[in-house]
ModelCIF file with pLDDT and N, C-alpha, C, O atoms, coordinates in Angstrom:
data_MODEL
#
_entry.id   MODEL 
#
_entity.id                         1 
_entity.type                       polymer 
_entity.pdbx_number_of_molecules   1 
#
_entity_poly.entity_id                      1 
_entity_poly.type                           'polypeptide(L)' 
_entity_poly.nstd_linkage                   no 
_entity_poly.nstd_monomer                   no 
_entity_poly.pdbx_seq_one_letter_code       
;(UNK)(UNK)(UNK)(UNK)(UNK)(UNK)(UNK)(UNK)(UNK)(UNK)(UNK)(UNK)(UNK)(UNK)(UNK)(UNK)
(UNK)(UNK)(UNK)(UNK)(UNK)(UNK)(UNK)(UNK)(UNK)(UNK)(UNK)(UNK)(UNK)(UNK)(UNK)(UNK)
(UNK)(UNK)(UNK)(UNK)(UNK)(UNK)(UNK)(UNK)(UNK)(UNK)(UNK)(UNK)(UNK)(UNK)(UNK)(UNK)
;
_entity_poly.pdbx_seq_one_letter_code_can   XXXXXXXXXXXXXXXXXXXXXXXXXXXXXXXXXXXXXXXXXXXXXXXX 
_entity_poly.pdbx_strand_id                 A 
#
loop_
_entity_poly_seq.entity_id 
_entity_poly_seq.num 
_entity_poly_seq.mon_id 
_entity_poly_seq.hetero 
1 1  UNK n 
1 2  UNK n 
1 3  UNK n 
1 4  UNK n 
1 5  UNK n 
1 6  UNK n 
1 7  UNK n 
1 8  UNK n 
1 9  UNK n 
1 10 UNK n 
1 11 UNK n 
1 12 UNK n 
1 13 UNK n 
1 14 UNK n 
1 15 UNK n 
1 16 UNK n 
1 17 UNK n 
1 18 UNK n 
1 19 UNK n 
1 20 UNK n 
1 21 UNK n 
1 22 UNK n 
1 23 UNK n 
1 24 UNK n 
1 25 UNK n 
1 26 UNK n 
1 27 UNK n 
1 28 UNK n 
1 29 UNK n 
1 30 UNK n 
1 31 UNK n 
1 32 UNK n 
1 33 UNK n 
1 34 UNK n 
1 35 UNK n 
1 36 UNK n 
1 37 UNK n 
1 38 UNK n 
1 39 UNK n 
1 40 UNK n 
1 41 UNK n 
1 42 UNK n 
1 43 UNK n 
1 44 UNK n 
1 45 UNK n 
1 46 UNK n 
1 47 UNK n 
1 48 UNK n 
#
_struct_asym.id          A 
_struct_asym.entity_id   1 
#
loop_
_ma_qa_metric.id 
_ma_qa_metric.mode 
_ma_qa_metric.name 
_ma_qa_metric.software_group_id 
_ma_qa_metric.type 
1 global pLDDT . pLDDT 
2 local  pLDDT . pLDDT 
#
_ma_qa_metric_global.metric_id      1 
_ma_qa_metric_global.metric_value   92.19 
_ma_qa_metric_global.model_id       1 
_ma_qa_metric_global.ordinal_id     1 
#
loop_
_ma_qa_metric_local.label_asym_id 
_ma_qa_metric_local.label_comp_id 
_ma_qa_metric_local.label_seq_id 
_ma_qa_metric_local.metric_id 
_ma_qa_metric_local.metric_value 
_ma_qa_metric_local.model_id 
_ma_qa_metric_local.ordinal_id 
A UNK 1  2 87.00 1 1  
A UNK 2  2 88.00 1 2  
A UNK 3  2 90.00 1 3  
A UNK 4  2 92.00 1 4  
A UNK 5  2 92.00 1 5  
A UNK 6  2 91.00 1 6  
A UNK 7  2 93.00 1 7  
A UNK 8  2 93.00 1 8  
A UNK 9  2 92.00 1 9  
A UNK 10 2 92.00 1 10 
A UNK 11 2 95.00 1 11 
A UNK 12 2 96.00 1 12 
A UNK 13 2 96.00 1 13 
A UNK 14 2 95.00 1 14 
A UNK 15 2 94.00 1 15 
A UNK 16 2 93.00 1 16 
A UNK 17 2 89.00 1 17 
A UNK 18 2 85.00 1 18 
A UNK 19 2 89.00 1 19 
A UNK 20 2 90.00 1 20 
A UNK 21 2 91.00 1 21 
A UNK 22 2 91.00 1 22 
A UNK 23 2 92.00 1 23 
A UNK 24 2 93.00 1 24 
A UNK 25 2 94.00 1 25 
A UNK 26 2 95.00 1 26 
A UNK 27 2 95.00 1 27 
A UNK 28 2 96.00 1 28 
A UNK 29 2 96.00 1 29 
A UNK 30 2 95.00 1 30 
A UNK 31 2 96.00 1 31 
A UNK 32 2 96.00 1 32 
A UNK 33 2 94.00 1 33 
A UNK 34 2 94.00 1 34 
A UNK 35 2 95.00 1 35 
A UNK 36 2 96.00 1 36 
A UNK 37 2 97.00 1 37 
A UNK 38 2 97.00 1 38 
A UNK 39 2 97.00 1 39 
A UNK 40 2 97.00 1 40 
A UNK 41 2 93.00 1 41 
A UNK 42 2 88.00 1 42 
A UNK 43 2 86.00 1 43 
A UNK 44 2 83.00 1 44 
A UNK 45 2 84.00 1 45 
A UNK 46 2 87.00 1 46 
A UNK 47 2 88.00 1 47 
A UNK 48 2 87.00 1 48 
#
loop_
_atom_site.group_PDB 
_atom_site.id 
_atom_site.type_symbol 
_atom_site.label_atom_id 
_atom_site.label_alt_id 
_atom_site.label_comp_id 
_atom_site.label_asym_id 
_atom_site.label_entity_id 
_atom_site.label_seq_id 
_atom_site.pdbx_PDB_ins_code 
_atom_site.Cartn_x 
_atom_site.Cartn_y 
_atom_site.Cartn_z 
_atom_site.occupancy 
_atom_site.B_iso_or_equiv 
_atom_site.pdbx_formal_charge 
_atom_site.auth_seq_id 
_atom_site.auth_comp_id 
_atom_site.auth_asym_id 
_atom_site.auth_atom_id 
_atom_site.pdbx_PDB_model_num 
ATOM 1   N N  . UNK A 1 1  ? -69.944 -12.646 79.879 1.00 87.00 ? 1  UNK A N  1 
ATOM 2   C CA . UNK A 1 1  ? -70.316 -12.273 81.234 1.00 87.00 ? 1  UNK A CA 1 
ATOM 3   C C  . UNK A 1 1  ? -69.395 -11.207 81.822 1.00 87.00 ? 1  UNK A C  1 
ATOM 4   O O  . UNK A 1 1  ? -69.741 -10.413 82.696 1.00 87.00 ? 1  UNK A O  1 
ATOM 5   N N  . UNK A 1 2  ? -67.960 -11.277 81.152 1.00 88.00 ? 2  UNK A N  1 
ATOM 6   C CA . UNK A 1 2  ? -67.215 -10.091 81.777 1.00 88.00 ? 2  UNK A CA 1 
ATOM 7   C C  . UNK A 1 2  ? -67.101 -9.264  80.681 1.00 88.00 ? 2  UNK A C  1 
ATOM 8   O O  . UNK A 1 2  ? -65.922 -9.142  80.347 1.00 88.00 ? 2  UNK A O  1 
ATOM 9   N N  . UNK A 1 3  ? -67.980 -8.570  79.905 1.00 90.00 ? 3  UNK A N  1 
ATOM 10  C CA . UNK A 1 3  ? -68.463 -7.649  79.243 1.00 90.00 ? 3  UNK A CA 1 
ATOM 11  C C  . UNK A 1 3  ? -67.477 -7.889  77.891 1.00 90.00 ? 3  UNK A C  1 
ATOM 12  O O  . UNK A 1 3  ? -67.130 -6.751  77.572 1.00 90.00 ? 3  UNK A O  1 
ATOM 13  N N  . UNK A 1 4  ? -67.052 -8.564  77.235 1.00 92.00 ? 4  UNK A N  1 
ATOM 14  C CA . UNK A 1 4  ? -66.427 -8.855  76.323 1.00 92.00 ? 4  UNK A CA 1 
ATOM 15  C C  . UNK A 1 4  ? -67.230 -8.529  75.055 1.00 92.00 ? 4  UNK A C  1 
ATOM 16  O O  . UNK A 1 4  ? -68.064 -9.389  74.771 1.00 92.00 ? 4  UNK A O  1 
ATOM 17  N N  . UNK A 1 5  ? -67.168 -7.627  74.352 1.00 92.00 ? 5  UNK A N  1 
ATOM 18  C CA . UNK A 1 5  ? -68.139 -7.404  73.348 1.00 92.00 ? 5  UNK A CA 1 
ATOM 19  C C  . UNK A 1 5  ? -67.718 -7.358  71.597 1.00 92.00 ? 5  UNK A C  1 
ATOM 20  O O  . UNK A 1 5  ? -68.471 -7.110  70.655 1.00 92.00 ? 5  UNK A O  1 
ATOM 21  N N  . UNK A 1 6  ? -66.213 -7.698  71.577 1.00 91.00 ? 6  UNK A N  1 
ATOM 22  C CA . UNK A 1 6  ? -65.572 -7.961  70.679 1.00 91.00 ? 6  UNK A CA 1 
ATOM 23  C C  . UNK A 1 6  ? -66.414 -9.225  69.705 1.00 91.00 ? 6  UNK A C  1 
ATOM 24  O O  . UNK A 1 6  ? -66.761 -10.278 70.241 1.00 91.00 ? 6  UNK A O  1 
ATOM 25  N N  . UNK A 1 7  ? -66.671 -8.941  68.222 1.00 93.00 ? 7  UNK A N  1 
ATOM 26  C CA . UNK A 1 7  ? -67.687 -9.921  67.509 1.00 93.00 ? 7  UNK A CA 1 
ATOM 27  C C  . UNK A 1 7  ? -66.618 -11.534 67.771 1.00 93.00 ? 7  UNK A C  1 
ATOM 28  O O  . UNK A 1 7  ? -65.452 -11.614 68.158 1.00 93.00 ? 7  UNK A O  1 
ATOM 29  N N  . UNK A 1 8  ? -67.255 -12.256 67.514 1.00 93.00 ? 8  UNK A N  1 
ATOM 30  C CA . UNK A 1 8  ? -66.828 -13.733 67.930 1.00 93.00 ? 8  UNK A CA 1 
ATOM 31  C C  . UNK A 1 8  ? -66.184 -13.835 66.873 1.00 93.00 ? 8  UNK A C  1 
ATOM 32  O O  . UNK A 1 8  ? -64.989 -14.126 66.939 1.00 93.00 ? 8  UNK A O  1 
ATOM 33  N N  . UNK A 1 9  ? -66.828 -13.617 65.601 1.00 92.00 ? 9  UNK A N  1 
ATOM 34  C CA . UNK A 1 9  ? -66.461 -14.030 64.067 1.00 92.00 ? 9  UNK A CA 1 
ATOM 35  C C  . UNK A 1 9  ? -64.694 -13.120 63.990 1.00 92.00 ? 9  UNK A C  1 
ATOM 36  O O  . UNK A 1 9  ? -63.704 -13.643 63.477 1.00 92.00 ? 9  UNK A O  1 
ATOM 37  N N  . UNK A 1 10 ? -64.707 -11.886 64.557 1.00 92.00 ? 10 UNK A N  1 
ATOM 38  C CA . UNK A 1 10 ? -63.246 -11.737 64.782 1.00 92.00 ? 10 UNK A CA 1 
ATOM 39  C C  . UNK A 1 10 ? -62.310 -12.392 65.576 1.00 92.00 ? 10 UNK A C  1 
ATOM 40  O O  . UNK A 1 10 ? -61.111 -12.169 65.405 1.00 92.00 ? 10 UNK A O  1 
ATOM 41  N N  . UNK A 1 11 ? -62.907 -13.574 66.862 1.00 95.00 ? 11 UNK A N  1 
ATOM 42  C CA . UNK A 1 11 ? -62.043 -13.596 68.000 1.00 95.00 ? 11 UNK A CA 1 
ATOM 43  C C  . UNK A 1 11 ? -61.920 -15.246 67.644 1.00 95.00 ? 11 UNK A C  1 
ATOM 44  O O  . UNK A 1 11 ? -62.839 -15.891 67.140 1.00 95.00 ? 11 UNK A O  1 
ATOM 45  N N  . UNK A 1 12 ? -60.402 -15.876 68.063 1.00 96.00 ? 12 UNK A N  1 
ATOM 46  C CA . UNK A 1 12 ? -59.956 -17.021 67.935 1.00 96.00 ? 12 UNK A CA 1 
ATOM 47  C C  . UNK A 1 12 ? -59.854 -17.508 68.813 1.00 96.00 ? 12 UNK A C  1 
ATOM 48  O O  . UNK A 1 12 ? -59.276 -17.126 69.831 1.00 96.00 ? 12 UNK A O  1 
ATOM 49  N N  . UNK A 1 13 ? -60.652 -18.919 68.519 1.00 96.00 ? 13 UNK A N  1 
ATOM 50  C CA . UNK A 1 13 ? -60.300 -20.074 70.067 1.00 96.00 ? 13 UNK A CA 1 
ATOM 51  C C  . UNK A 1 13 ? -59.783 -21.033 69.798 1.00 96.00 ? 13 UNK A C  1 
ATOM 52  O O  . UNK A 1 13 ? -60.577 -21.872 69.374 1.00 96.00 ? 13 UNK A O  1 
ATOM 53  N N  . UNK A 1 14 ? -58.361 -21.483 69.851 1.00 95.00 ? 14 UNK A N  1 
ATOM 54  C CA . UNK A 1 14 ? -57.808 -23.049 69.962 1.00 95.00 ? 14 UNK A CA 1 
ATOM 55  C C  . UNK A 1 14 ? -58.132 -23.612 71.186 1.00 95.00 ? 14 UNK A C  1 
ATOM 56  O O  . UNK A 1 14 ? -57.967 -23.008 72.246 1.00 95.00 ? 14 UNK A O  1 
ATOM 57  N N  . UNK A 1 15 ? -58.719 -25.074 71.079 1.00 94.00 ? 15 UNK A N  1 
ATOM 58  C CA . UNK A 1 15 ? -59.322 -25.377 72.034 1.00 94.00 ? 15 UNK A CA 1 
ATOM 59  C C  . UNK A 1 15 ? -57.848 -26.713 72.091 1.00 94.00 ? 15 UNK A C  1 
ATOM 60  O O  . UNK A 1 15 ? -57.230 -27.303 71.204 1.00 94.00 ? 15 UNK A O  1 
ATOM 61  N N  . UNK A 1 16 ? -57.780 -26.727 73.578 1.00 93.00 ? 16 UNK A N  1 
ATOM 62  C CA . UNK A 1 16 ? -56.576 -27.821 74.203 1.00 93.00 ? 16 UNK A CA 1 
ATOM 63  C C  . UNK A 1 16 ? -57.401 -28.519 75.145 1.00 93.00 ? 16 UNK A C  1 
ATOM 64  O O  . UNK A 1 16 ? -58.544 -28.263 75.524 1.00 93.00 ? 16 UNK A O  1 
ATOM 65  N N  . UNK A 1 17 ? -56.471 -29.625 75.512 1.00 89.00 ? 17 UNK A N  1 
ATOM 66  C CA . UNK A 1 17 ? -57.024 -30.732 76.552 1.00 89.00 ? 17 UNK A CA 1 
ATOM 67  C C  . UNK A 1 17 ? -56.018 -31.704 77.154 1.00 89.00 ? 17 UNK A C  1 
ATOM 68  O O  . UNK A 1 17 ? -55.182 -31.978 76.293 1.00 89.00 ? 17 UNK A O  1 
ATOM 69  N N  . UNK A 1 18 ? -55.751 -32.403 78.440 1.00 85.00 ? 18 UNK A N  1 
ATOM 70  C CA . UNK A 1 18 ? -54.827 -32.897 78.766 1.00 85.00 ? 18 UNK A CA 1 
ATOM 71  C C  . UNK A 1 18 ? -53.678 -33.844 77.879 1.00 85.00 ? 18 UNK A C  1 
ATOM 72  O O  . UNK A 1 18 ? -52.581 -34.267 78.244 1.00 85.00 ? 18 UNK A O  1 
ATOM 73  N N  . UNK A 1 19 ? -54.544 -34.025 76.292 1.00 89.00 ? 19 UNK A N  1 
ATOM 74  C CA . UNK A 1 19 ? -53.597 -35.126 75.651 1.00 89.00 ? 19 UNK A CA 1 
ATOM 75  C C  . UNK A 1 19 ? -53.075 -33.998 74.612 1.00 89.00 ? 19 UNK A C  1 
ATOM 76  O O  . UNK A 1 19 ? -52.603 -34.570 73.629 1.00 89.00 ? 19 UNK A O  1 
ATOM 77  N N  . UNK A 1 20 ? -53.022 -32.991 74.529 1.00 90.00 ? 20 UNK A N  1 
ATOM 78  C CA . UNK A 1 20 ? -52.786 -31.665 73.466 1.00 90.00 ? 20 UNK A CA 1 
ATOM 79  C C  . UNK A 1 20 ? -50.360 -31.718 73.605 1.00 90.00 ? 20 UNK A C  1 
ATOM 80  O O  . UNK A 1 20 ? -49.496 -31.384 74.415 1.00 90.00 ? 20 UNK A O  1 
ATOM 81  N N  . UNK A 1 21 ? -50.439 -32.337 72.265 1.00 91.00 ? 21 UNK A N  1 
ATOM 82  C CA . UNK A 1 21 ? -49.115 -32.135 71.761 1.00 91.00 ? 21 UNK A CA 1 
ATOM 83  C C  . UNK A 1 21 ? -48.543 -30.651 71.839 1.00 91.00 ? 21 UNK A C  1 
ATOM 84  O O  . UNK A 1 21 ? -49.200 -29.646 71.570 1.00 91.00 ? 21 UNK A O  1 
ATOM 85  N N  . UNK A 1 22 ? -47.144 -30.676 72.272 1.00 91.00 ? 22 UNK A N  1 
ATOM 86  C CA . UNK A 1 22 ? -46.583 -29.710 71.908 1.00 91.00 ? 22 UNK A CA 1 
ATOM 87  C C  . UNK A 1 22 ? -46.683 -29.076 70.703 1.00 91.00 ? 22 UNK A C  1 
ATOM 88  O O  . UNK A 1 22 ? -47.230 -28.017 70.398 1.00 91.00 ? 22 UNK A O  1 
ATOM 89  N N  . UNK A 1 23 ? -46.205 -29.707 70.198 1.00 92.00 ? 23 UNK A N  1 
ATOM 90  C CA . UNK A 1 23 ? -45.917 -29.401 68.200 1.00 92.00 ? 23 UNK A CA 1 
ATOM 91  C C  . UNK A 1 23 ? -47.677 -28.835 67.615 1.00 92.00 ? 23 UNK A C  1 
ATOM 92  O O  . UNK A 1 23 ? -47.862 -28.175 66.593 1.00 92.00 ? 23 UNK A O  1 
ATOM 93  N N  . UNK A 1 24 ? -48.803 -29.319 68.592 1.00 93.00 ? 24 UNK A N  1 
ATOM 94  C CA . UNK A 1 24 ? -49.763 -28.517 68.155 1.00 93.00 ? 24 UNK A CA 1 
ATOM 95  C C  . UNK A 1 24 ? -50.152 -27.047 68.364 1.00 93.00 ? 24 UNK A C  1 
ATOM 96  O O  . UNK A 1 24 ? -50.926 -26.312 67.752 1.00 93.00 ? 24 UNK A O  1 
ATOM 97  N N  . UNK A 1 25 ? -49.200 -26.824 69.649 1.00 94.00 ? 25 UNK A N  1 
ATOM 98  C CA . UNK A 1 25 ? -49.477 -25.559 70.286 1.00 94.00 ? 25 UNK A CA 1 
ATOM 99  C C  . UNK A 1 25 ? -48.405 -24.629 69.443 1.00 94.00 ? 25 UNK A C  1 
ATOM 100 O O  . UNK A 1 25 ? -48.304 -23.457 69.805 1.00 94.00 ? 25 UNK A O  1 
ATOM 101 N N  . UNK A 1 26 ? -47.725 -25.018 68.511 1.00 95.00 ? 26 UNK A N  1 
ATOM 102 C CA . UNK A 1 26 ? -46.589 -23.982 67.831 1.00 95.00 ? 26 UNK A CA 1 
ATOM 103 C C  . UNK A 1 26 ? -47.444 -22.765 67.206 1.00 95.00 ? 26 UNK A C  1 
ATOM 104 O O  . UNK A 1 26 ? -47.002 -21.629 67.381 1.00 95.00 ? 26 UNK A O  1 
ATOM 105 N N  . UNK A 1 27 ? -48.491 -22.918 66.579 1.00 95.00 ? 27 UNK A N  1 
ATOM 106 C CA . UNK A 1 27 ? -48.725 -22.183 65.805 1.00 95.00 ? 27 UNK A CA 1 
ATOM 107 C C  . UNK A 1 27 ? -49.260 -20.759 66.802 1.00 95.00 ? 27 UNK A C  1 
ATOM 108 O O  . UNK A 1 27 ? -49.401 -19.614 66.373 1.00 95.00 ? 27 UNK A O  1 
ATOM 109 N N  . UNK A 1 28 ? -49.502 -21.251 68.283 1.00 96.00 ? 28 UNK A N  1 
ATOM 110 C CA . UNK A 1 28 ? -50.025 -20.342 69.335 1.00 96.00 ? 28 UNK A CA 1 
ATOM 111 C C  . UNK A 1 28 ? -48.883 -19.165 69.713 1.00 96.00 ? 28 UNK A C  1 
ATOM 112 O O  . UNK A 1 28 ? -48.973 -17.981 70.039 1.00 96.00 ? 28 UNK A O  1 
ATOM 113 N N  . UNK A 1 29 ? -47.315 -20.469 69.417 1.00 96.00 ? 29 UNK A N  1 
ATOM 114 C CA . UNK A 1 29 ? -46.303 -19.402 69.500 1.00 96.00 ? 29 UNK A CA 1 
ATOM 115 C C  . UNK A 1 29 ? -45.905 -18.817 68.702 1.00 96.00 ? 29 UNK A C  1 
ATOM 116 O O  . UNK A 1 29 ? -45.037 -18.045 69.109 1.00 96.00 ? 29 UNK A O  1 
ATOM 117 N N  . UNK A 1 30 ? -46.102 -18.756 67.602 1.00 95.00 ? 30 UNK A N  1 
ATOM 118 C CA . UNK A 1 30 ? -45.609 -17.875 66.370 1.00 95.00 ? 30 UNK A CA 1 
ATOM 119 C C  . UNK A 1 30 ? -46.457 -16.593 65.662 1.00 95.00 ? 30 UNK A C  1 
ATOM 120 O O  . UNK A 1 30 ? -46.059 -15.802 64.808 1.00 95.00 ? 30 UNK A O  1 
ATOM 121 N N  . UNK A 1 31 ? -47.965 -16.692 66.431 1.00 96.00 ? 31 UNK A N  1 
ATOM 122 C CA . UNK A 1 31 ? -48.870 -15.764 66.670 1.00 96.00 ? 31 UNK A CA 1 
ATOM 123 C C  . UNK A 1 31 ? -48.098 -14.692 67.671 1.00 96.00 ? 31 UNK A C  1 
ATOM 124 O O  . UNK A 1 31 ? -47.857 -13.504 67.456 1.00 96.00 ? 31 UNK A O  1 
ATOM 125 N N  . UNK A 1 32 ? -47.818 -15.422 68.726 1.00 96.00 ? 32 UNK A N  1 
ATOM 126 C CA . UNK A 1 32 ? -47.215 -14.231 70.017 1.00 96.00 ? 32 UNK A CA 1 
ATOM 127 C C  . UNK A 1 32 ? -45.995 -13.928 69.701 1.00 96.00 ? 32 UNK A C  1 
ATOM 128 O O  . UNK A 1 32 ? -45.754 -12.919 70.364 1.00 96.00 ? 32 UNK A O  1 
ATOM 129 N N  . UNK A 1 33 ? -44.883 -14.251 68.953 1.00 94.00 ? 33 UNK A N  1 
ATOM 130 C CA . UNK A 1 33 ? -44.063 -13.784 68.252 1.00 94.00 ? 33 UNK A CA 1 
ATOM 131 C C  . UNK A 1 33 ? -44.017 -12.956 67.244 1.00 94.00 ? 33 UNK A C  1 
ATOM 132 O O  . UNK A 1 33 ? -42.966 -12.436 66.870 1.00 94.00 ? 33 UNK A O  1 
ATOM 133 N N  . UNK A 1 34 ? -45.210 -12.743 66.677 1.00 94.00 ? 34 UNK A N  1 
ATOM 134 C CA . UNK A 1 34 ? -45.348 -11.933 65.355 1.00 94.00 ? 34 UNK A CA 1 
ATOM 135 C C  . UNK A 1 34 ? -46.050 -10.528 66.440 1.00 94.00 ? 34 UNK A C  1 
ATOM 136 O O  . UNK A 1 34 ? -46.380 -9.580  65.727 1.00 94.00 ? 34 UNK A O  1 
ATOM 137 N N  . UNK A 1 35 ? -46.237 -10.346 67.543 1.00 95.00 ? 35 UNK A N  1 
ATOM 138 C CA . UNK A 1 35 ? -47.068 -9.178  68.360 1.00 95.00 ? 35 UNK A CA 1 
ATOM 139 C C  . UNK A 1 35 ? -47.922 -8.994  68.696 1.00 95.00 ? 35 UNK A C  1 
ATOM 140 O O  . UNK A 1 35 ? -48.375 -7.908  69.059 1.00 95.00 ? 35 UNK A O  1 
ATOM 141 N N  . UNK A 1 36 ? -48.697 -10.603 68.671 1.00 96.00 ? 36 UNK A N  1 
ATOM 142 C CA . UNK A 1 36 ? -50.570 -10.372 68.858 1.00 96.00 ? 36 UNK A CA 1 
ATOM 143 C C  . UNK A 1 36 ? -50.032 -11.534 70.091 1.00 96.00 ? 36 UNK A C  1 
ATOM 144 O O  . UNK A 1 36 ? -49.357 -12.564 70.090 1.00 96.00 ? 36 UNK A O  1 
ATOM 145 N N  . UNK A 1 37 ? -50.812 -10.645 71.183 1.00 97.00 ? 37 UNK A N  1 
ATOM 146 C CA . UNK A 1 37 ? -50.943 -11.233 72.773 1.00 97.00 ? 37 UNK A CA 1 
ATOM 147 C C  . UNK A 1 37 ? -52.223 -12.308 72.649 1.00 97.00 ? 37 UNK A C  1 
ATOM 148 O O  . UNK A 1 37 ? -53.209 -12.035 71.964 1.00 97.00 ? 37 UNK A O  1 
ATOM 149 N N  . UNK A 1 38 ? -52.081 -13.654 73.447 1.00 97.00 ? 38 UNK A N  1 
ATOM 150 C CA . UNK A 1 38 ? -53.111 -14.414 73.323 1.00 97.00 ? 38 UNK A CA 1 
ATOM 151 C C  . UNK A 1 38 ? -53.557 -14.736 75.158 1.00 97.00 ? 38 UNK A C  1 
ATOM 152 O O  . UNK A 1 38 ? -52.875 -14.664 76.180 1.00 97.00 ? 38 UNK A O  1 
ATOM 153 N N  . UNK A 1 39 ? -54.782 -15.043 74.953 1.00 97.00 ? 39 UNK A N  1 
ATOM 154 C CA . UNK A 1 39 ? -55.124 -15.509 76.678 1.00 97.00 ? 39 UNK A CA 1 
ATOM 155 C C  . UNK A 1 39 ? -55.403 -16.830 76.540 1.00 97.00 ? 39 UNK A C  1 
ATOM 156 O O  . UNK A 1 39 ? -55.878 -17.324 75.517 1.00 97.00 ? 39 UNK A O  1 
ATOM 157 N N  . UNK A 1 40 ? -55.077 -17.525 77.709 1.00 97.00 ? 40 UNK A N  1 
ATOM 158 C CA . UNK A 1 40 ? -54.977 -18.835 77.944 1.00 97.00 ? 40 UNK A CA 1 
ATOM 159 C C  . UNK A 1 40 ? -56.407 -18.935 79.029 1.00 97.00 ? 40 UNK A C  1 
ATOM 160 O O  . UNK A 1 40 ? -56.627 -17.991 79.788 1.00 97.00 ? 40 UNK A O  1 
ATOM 161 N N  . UNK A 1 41 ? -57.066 -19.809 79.018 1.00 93.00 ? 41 UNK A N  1 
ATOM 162 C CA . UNK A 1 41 ? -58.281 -19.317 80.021 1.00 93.00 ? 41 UNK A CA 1 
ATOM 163 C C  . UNK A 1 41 ? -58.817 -21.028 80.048 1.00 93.00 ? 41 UNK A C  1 
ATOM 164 O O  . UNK A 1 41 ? -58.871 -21.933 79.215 1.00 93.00 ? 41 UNK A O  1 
ATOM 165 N N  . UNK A 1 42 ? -59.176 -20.865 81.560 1.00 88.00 ? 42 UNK A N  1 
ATOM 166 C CA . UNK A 1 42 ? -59.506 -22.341 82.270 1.00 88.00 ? 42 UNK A CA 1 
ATOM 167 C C  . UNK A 1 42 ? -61.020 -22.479 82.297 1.00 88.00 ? 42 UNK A C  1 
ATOM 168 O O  . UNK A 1 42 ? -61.546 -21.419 81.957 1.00 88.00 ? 42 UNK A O  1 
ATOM 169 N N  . UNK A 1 43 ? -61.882 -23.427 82.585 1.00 86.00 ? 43 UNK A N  1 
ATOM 170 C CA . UNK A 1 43 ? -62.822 -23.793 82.635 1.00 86.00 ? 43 UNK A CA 1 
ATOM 171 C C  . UNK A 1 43 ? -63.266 -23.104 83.891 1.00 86.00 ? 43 UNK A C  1 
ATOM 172 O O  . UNK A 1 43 ? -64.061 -22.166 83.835 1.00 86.00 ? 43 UNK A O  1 
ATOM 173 N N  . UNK A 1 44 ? -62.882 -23.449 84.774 1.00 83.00 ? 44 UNK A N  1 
ATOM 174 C CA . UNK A 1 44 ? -63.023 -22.371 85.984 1.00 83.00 ? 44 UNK A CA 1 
ATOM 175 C C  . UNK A 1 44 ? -61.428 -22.480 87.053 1.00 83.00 ? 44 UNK A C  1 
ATOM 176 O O  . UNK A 1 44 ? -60.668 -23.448 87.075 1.00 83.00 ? 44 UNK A O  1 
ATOM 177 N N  . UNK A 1 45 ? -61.318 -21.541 87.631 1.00 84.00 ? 45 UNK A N  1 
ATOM 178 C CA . UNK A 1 45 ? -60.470 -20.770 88.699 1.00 84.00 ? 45 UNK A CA 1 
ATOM 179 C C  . UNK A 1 45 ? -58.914 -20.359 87.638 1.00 84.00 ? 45 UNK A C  1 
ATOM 180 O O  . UNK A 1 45 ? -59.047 -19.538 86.729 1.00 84.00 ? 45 UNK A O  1 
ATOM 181 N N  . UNK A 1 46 ? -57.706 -20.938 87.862 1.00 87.00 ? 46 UNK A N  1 
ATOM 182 C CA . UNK A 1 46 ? -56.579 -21.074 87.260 1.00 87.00 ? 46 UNK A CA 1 
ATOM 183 C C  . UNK A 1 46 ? -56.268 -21.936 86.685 1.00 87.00 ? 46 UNK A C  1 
ATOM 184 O O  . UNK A 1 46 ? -56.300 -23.048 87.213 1.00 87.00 ? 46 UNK A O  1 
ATOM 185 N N  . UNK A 1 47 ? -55.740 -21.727 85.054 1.00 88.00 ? 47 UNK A N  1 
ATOM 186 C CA . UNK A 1 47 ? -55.503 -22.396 84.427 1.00 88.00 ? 47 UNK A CA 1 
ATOM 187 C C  . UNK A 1 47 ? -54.380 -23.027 84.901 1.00 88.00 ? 47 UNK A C  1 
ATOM 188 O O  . UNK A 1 47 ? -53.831 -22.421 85.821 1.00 88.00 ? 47 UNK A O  1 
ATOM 189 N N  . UNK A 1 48 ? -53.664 -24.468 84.422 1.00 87.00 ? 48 UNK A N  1 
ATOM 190 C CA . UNK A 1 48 ? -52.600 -24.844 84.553 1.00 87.00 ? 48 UNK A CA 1 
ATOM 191 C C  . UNK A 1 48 ? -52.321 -25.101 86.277 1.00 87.00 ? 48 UNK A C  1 
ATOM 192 O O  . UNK A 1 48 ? -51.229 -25.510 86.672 1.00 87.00 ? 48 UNK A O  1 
#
């Protein structure tokens, strides 16, 4: 809807939820450490 036209089959979604471990989210940080920026995005308004 906000014109995102990047193919899906290229684009990655880890999906989280209020019971989501730390130690699962590592691999989110070692992506953004290696130079690839990730978005965090809410169901609706602001995440977190």
């Amino acid at each position: 809807h906000i014109g995102y036209t990047q193919a899906f089959d290229d684009t990655y979604f880890t999906e989280i939820n209020k019971n989501t471990r730390p130690e699962k989210l590592l691999p989110i940080i070692d992506i953004i450490r290696q130079g690839i920026s990730v978005g965090l995005m809410a169901e609706a308004g602001m995440p977190c």
